[in-house]
C-alpha atoms as a PDB file:
ATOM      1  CA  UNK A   1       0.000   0.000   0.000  1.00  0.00           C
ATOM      2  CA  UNK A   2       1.401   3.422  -1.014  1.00  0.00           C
ATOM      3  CA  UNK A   3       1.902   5.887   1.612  1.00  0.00           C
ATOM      4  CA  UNK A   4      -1.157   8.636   2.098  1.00  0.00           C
ATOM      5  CA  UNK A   5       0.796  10.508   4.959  1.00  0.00           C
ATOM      6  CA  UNK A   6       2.562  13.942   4.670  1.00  0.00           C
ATOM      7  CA  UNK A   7       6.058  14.534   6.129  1.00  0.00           C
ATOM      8  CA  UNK A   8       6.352  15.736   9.664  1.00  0.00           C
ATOM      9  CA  UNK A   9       5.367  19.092   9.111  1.00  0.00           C
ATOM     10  CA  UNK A  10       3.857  19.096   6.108  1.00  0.00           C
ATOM     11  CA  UNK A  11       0.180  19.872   5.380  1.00  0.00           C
ATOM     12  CA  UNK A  12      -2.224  20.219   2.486  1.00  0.00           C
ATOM     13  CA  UNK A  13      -4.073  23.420   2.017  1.00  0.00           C
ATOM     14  CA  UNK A  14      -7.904  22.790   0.781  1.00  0.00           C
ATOM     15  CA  UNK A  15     -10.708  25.106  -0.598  1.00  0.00           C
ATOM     16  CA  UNK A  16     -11.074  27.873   1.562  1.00  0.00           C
ATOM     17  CA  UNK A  17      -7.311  28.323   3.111  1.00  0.00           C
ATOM     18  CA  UNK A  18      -6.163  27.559  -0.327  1.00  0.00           C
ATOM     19  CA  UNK A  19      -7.850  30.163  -1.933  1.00  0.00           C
ATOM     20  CA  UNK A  20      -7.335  32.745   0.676  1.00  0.00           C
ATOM     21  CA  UNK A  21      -3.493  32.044   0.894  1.00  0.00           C
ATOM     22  CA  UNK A  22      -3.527  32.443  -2.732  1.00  0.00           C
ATOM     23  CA  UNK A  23      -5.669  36.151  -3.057  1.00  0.00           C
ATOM     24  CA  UNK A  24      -3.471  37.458  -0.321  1.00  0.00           C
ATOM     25  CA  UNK A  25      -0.193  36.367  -2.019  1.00  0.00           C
ATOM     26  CA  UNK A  26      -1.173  37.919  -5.540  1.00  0.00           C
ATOM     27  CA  UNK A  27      -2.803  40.963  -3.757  1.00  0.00           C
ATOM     28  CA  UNK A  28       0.653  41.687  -2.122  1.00  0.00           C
ATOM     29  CA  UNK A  29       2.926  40.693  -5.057  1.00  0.00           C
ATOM     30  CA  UNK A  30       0.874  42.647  -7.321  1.00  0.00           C
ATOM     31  CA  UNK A  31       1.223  46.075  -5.140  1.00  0.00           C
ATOM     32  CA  UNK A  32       5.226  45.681  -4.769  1.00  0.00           C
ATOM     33  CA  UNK A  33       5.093  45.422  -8.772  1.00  0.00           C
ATOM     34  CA  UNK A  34       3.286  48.220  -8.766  1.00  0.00           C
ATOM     35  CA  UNK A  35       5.132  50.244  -6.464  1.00  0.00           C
ATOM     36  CA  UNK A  36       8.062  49.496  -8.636  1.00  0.00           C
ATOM     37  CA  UNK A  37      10.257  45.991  -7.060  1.00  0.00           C
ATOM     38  CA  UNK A  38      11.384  44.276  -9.446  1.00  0.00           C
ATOM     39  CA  UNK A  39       9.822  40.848  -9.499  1.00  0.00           C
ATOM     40  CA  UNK A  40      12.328  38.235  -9.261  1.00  0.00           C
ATOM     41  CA  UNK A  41      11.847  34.035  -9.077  1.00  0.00           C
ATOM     42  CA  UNK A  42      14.354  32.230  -7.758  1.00  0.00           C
ATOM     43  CA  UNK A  43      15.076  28.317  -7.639  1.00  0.00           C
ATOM     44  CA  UNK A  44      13.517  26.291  -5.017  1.00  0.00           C
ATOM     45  CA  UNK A  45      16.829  23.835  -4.847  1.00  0.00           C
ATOM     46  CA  UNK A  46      20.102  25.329  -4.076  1.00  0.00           C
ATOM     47  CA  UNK A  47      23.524  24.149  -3.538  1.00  0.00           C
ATOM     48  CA  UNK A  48      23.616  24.142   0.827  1.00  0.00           C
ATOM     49  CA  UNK A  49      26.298  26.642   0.650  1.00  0.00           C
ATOM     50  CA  UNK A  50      24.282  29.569  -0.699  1.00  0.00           C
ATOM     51  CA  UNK A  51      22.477  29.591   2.637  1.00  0.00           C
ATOM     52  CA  UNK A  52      25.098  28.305   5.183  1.00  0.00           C
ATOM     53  CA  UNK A  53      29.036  27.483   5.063  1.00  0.00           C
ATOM     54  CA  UNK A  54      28.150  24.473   7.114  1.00  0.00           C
ATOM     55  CA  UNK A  55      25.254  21.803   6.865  1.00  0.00           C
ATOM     56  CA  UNK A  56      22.610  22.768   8.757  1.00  0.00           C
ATOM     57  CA  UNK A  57      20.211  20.364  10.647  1.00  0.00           C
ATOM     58  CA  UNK A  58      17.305  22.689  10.445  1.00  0.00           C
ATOM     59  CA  UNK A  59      17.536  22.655   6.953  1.00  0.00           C
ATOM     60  CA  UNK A  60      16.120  20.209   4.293  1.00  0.00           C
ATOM     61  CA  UNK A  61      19.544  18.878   2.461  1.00  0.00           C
ATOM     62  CA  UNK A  62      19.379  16.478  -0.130  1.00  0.00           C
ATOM     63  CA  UNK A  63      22.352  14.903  -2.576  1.00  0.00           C
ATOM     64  CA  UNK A  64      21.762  15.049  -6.613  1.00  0.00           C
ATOM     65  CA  UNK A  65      22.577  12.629  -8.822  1.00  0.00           C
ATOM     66  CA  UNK A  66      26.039  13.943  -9.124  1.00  0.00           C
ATOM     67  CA  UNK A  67      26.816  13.598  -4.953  1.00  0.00           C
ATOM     68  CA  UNK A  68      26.114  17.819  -4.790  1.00  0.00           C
ATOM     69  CA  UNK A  69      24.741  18.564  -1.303  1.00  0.00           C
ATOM     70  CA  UNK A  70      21.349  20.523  -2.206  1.00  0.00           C
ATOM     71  CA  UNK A  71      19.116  22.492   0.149  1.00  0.00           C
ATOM     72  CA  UNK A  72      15.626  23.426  -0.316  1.00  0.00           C
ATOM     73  CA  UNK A  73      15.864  26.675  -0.014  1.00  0.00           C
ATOM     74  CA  UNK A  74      15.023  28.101   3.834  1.00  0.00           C
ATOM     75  CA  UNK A  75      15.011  31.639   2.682  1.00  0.00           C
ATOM     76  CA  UNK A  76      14.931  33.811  -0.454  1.00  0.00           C
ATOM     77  CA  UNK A  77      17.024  36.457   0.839  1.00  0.00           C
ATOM     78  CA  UNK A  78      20.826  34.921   0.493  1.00  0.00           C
ATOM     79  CA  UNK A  79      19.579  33.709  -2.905  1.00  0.00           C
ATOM     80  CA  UNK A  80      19.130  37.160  -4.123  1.00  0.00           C
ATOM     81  CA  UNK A  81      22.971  37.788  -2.567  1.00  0.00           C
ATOM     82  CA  UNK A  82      23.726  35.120  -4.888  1.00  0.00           C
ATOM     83  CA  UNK A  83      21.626  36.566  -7.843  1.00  0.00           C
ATOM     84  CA  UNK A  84      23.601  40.072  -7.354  1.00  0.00           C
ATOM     85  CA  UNK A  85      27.017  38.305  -6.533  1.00  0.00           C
ATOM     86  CA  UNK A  86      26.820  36.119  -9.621  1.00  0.00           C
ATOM     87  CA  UNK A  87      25.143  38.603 -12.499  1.00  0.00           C
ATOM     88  CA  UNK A  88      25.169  41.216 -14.222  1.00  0.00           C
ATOM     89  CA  UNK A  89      22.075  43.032 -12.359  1.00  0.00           C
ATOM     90  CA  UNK A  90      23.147  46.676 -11.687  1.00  0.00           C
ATOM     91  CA  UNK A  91      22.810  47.923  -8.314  1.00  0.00           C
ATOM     92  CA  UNK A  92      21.047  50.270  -6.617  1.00  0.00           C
ATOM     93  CA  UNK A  93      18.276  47.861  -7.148  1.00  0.00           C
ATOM     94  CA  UNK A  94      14.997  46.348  -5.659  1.00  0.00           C
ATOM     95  CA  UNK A  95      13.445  43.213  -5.881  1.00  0.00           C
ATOM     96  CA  UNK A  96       9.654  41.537  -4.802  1.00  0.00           C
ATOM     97  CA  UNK A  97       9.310  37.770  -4.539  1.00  0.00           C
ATOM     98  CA  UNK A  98       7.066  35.186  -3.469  1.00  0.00           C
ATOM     99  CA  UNK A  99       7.317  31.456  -2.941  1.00  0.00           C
ATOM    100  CA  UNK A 100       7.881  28.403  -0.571  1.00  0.00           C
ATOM    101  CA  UNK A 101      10.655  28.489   2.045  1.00  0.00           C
ATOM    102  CA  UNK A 102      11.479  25.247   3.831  1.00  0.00           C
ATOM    103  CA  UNK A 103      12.916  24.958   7.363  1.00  0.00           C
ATOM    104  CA  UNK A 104      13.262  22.102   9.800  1.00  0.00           C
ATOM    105  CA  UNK A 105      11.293  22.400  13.150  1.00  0.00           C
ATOM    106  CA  UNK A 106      11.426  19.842  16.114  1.00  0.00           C
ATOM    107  CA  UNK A 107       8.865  17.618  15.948  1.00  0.00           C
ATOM    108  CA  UNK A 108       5.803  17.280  18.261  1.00  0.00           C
ATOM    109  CA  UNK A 109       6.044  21.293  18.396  1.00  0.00           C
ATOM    110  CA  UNK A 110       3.194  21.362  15.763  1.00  0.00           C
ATOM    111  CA  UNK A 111       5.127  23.665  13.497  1.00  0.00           C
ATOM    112  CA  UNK A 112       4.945  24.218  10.110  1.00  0.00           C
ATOM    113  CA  UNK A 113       8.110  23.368   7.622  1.00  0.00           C
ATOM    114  CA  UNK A 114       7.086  24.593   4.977  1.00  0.00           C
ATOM    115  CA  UNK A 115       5.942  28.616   4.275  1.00  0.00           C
ATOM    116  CA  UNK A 116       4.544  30.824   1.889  1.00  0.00           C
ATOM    117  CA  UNK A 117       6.327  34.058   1.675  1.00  0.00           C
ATOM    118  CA  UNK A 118       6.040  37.585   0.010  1.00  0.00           C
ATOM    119  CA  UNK A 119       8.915  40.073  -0.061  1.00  0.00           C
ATOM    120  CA  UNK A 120      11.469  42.798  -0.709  1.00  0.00           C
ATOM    121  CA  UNK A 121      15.494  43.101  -0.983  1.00  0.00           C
ATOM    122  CA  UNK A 122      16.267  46.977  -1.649  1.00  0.00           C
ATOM    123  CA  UNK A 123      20.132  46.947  -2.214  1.00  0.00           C
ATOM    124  CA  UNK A 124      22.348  49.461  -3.303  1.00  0.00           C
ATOM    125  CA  UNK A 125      20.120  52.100  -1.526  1.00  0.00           C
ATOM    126  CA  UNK A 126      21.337  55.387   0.829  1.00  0.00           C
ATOM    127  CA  UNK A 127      20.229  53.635   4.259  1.00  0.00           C
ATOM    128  CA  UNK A 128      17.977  55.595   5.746  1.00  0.00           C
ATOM    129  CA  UNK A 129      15.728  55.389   2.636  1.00  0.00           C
ATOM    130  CA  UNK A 130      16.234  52.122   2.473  1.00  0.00           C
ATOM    131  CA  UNK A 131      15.355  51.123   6.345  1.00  0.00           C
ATOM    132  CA  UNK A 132      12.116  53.951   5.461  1.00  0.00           C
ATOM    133  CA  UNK A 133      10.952  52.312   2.274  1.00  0.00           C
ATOM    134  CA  UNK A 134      11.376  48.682   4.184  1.00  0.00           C
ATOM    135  CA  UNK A 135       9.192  50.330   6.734  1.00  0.00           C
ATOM    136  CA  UNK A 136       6.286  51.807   4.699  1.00  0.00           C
ATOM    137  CA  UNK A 137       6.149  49.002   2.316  1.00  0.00           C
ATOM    138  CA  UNK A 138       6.139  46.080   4.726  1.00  0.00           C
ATOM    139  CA  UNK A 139       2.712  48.190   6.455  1.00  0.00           C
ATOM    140  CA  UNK A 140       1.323  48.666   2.709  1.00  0.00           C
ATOM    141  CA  UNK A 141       1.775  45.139   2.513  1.00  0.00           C
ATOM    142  CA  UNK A 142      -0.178  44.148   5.333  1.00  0.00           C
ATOM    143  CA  UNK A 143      -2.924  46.783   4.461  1.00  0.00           C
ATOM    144  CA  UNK A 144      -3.402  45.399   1.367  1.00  0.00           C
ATOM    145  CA  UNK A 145      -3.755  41.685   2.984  1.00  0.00           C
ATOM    146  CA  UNK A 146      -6.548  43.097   5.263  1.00  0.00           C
ATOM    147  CA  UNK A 147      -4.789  42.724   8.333  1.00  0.00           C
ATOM    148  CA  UNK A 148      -6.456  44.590  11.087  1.00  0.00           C
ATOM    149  CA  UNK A 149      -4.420  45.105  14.314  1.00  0.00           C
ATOM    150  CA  UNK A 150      -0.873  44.866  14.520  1.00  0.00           C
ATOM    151  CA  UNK A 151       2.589  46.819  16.033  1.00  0.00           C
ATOM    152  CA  UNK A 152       5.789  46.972  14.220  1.00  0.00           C
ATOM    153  CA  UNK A 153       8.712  45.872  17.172  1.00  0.00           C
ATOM    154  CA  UNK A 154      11.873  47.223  15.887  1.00  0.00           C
ATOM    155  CA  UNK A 155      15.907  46.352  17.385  1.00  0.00           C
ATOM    156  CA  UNK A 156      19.127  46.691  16.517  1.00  0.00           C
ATOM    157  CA  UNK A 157      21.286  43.931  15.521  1.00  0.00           C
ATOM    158  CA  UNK A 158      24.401  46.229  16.731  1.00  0.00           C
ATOM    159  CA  UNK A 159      23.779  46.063  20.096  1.00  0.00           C
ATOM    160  CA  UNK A 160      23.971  42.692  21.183  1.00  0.00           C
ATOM    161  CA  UNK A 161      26.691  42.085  18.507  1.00  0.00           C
ATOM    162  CA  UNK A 162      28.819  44.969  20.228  1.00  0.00           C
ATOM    163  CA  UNK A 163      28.670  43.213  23.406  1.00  0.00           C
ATOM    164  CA  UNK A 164      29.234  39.464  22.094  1.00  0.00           C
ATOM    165  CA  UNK A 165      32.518  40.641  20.420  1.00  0.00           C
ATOM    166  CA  UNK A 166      33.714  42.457  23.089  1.00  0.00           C
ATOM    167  CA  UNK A 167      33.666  39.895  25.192  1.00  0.00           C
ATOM    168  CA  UNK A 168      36.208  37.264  25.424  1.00  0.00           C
ATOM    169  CA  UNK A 169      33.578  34.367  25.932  1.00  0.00           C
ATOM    170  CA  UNK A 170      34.444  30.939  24.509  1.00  0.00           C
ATOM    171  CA  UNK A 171      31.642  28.867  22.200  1.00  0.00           C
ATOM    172  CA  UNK A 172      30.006  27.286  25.162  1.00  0.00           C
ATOM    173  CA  UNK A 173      29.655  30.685  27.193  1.00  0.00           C
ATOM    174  CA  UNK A 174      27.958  32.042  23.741  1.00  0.00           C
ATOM    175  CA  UNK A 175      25.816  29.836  23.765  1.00  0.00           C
ATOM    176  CA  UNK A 176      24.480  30.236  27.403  1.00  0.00           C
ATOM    177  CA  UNK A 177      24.550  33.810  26.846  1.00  0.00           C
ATOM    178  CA  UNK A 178      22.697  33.896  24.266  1.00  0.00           C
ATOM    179  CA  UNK A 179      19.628  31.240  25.448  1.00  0.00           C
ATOM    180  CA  UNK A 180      19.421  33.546  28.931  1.00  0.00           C
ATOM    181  CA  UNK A 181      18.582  36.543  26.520  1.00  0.00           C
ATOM    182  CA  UNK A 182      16.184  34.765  24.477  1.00  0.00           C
ATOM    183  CA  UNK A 183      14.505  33.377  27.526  1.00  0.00           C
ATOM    184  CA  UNK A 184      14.923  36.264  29.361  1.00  0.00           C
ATOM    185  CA  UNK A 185      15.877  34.758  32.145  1.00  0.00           C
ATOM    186  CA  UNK A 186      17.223  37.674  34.804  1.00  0.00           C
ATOM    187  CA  UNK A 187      18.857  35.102  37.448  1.00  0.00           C
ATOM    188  CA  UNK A 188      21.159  33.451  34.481  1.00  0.00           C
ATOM    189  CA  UNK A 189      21.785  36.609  33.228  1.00  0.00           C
ATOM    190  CA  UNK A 190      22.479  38.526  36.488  1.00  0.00           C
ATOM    191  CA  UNK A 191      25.246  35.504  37.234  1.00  0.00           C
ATOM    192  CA  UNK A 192      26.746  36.022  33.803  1.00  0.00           C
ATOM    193  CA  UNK A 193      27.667  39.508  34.648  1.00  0.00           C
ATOM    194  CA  UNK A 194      29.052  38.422  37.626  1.00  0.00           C
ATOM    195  CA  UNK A 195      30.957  35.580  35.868  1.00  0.00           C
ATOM    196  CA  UNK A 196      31.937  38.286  33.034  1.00  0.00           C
ATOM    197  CA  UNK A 197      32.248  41.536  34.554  1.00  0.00           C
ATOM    198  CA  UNK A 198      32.504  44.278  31.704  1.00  0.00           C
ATOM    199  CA  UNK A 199      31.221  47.877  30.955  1.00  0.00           C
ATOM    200  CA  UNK A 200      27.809  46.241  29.669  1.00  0.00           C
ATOM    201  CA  UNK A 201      27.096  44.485  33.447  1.00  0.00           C
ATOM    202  CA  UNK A 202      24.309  47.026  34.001  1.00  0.00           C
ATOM    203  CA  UNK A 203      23.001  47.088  30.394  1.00  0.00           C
ATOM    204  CA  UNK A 204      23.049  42.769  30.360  1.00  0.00           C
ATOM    205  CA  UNK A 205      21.136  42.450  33.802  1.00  0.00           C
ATOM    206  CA  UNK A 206      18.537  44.636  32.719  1.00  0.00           C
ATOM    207  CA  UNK A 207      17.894  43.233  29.106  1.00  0.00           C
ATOM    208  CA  UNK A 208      14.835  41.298  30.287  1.00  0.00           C
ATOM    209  CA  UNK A 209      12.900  44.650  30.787  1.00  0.00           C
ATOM    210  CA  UNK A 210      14.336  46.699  27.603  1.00  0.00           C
ATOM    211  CA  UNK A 211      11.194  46.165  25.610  1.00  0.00           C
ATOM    212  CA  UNK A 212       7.940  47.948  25.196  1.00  0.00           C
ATOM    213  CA  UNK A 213       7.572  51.887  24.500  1.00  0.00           C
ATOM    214  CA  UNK A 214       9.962  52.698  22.638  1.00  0.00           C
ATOM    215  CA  UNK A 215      10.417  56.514  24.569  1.00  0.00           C
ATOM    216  CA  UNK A 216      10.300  54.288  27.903  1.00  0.00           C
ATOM    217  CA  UNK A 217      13.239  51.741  26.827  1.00  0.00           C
ATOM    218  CA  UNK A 218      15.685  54.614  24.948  1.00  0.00           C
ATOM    219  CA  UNK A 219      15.528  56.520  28.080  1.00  0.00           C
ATOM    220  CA  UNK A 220      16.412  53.618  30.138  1.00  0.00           C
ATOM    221  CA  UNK A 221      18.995  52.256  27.856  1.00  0.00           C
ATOM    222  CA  UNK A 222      20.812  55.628  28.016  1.00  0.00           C
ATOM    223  CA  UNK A 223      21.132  55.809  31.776  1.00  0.00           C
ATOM    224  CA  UNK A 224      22.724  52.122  31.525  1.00  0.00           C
ATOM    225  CA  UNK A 225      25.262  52.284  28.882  1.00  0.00           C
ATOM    226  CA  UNK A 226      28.193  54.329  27.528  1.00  0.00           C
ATOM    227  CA  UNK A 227      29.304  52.851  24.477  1.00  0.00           C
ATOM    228  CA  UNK A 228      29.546  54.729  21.667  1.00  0.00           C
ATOM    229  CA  UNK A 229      28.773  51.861  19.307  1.00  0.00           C
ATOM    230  CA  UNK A 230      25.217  50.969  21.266  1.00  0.00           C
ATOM    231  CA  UNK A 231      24.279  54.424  21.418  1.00  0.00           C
ATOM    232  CA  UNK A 232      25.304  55.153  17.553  1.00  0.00           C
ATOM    233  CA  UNK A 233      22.484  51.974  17.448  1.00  0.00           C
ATOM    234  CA  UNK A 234      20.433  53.978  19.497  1.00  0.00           C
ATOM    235  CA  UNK A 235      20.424  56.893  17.596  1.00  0.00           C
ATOM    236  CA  UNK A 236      19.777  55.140  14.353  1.00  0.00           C
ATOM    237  CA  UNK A 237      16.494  53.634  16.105  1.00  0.00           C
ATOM    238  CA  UNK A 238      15.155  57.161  17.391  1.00  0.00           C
ATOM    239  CA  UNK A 239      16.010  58.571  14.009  1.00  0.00           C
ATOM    240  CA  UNK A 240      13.977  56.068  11.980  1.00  0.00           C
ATOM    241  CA  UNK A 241      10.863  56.275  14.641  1.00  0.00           C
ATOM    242  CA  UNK A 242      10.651  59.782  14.375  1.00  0.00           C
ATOM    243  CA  UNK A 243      10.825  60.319  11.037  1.00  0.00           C
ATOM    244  CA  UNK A 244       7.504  57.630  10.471  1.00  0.00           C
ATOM    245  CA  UNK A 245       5.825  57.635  13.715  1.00  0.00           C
ATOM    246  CA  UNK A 246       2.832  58.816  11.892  1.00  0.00           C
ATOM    247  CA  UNK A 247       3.563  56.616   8.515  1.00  0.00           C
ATOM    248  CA  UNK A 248       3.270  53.055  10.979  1.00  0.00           C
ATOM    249  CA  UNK A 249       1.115  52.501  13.543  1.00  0.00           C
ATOM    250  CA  UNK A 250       2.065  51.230  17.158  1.00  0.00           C
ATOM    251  CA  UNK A 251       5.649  51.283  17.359  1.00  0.00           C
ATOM    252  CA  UNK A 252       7.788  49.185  20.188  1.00  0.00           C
ATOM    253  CA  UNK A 253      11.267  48.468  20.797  1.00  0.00           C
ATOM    254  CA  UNK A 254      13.018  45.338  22.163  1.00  0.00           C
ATOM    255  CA  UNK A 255      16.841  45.848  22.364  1.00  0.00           C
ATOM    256  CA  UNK A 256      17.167  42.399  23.755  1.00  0.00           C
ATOM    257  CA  UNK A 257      16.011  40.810  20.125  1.00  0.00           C
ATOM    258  CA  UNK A 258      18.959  38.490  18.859  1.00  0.00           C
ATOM    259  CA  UNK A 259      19.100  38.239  15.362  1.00  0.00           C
ATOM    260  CA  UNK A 260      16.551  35.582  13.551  1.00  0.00           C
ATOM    261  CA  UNK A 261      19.654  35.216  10.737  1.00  0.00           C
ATOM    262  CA  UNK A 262      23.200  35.306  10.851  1.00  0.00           C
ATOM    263  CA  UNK A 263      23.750  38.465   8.140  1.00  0.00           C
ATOM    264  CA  UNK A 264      21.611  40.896   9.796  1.00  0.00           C
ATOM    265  CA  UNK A 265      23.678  44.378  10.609  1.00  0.00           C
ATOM    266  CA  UNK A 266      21.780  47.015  11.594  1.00  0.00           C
ATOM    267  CA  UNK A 267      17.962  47.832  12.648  1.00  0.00           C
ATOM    268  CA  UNK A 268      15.880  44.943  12.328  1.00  0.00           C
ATOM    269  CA  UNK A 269      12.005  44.537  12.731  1.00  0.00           C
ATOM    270  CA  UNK A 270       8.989  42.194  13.522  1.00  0.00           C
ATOM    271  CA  UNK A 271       5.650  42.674  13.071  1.00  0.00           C
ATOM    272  CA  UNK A 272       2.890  41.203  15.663  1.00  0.00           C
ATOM    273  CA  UNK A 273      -0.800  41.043  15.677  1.00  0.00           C
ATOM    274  CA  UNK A 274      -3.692  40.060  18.009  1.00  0.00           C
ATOM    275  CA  UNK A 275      -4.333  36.853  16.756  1.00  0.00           C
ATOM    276  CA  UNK A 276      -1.149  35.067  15.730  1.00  0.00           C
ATOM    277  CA  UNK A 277       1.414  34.266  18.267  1.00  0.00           C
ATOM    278  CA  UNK A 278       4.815  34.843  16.302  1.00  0.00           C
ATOM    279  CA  UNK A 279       5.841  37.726  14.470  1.00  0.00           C
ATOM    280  CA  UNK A 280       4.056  37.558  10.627  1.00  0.00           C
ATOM    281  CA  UNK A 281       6.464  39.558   9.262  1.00  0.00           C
ATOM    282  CA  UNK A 282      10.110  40.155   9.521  1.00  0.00           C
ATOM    283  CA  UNK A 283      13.360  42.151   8.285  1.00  0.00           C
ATOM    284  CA  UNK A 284      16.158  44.387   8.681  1.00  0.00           C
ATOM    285  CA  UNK A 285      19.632  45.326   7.279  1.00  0.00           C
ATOM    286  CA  UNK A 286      21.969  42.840   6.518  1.00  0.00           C
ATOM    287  CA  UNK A 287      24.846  44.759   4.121  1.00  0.00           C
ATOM    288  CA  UNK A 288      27.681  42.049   4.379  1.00  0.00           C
ATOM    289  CA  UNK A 289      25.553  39.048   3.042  1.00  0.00           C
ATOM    290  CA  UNK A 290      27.117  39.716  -0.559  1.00  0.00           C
ATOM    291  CA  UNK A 291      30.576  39.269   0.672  1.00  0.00           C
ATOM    292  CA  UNK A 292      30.008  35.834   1.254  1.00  0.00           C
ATOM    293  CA  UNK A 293      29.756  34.963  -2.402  1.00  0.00           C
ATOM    294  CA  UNK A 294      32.598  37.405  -3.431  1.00  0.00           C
ATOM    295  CA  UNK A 295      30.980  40.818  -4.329  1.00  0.00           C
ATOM    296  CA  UNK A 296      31.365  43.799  -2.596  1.00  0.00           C
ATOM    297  CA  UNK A 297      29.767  45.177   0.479  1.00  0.00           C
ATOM    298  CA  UNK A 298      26.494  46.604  -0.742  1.00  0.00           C
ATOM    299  CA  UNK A 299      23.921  48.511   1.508  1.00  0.00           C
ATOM    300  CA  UNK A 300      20.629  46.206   1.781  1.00  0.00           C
ATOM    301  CA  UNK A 301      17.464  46.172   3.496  1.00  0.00           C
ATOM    302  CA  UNK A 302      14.590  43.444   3.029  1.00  0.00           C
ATOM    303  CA  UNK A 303      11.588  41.901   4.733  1.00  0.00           C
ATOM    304  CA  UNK A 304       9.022  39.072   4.502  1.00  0.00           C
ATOM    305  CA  UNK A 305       5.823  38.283   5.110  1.00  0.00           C
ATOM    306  CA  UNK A 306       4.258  34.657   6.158  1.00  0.00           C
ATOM    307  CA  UNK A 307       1.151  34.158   4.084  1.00  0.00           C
ATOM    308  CA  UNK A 308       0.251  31.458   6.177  1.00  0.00           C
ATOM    309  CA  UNK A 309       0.512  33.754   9.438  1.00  0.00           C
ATOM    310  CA  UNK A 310      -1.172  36.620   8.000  1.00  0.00           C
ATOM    311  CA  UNK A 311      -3.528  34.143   6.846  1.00  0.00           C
ATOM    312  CA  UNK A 312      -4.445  33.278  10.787  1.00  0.00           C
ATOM    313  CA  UNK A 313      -4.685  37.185  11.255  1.00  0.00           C
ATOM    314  CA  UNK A 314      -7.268  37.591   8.580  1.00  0.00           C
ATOM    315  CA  UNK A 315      -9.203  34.264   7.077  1.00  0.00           C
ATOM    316  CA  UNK A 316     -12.552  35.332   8.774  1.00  0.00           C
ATOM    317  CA  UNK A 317     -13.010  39.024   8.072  1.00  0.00           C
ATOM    318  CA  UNK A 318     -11.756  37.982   4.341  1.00  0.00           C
ATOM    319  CA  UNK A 319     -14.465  34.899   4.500  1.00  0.00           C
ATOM    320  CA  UNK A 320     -17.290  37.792   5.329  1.00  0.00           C
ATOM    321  CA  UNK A 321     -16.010  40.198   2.852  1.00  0.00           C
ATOM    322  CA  UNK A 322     -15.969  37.204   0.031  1.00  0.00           C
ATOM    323  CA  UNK A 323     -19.283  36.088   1.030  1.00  0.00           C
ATOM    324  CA  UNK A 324     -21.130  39.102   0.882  1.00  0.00           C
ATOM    325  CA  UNK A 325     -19.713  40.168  -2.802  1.00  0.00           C
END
């Protein structure tokens, strides 16, 4: 008898969730054309190294017919440093995508592995309008899928890489360093300091509560630190909120956000709503990426949206809206 189950973490998408997955994923990749992104497809199967200079368990790897370690592709974003790294496209440039990513999760967590995403890579760009556009396009985006309430959470990768490298800490200490910030766990990280006393003690203890308004947090992070590279982060974080606190709607910081990928260099962002639990969208700066496959450092700023997510956010009020047409 042939198998009729899916993969751990696979699923099938039927009638309705099908076709509102589908409207929402034209609906967005038709307003980046229109606003001017280049549209770009990219292959689903990559050699591994594009996304990683190691195998990585969380991703799907699979050998061709000639032994060549593949990957299904876990994001489009190092594909399109490829793209720049290995044509003739001219930079500045911007680019709009959609398609399947694929990425490992633990099983019996009830995760998805495979995604739907929309986005945009704006490279070559001054970076304040870069980080802007970024901005104002990711909240078109989400307007256009309908999405009702939601607050844009913005970091700085910077920060926490300013303290990581200036700390002698061996692999292992990394490690534990970096699971106390994600859990925000005060106890591990208040022993840390103690463990690693630096200039950052104060800053590190108090990471756990260096999220929510973002006038609140910049006002405490200034009292606790004196570096000039975290407060050049700072700065770049005040100067983006002022300039579209009215373009966005609820804005929050969290200066305790470790980066969700490796090339990220500068301000990052999530995007929450009311009725999904993770962040629907994502993005941020990430200008060394193209170094990895031999071009030269480029400016670059890109997000992406999770069509299945937003699809959580929004399936009911779009459901009404379709059924009364």
């Amino acid at each position: 008898m042939k198998k009729t189950t899916l993969p751990q973490g696979m699923h099938d998408k039927l009638f309705k969730r099908a076709r509102v997955t589908y409207k929402i994923e034209h609906a967005i990749s038709d307003l980046l054309m229109e606003k001017g992104f280049n549209r770009i497809e990219t292959p689903t199967l990559e050699h591994f190294e594009v996304f990683s200079d190691q195998v990585v368990p969380d991703n799907y790897n699979l050998f061709d017919h000639e032994g060549q370690l593949l990957s299904l592709r876990p994001d489009i974003t190092s594909q399109i440093g490829r793209v720049i790294a290995s044509t003739r496209v001219e930079t500045p440039v911007t680019f709009s995508y959609s398609g399947k990513v694929f990425h490992y999760n633990e099983e019996m967590r009830g995760l998805t592995n495979e995604h739907s995403q929309a986005g945009v890579e704006i490279v070559g760009f001054p970076v304040q309008e870069a980080v802007e556009e970024a901005l104002v396009s990711a909240n078109e985006a989400l307007i256009t899928a309908k999405v009702g309430h939601y607050s844009f959470e913005l970091s700085h990768a910077a920060v926490l890489q300013t303290i990581f490298e200036s700390l002698n800490l061996s692999k292992q200490e990394r490690v534990l360093l970096r699971e106390a910030i994600l859990e925000k766990n005060i106890t591990r990280l208040k022993e840390f300091t103690l463990a690693h006393p630096s200039e950052f003690d104060g800053f590190i203890s108090q990471l756990p509560f260096l999220f929510g308004d973002w006038k609140e947090v910049l006002e405490q992070a200034h009292k606790l630190i004196n570096h000039q590279g975290i407060l050049s982060a700072l700065s770049d974080l005040e100067l983006t909120i002022l300039r579209l606190g009215d373009r966005l709607p609820k804005i929050t910081l969290d200066l305790g956000q470790l980066p969700t990928v490796p090339y990220y260099t500068g301000l990052m962002f999530k995007v929450f709503g009311d009725k999904v639990s993770d962040a629907f969208v994502s993005g941020g700066r990430y200008d060394e990426l193209f170094e990895r496959f031999g071009a030269k450092e480029l400016t670059a700023v890109g997000w992406a949206i999770d069509i299945d997510s937003v699809y959580q956010a929004v399936h009911d009020s779009f459901e009404s809206e379709v059924a009364h047409d």
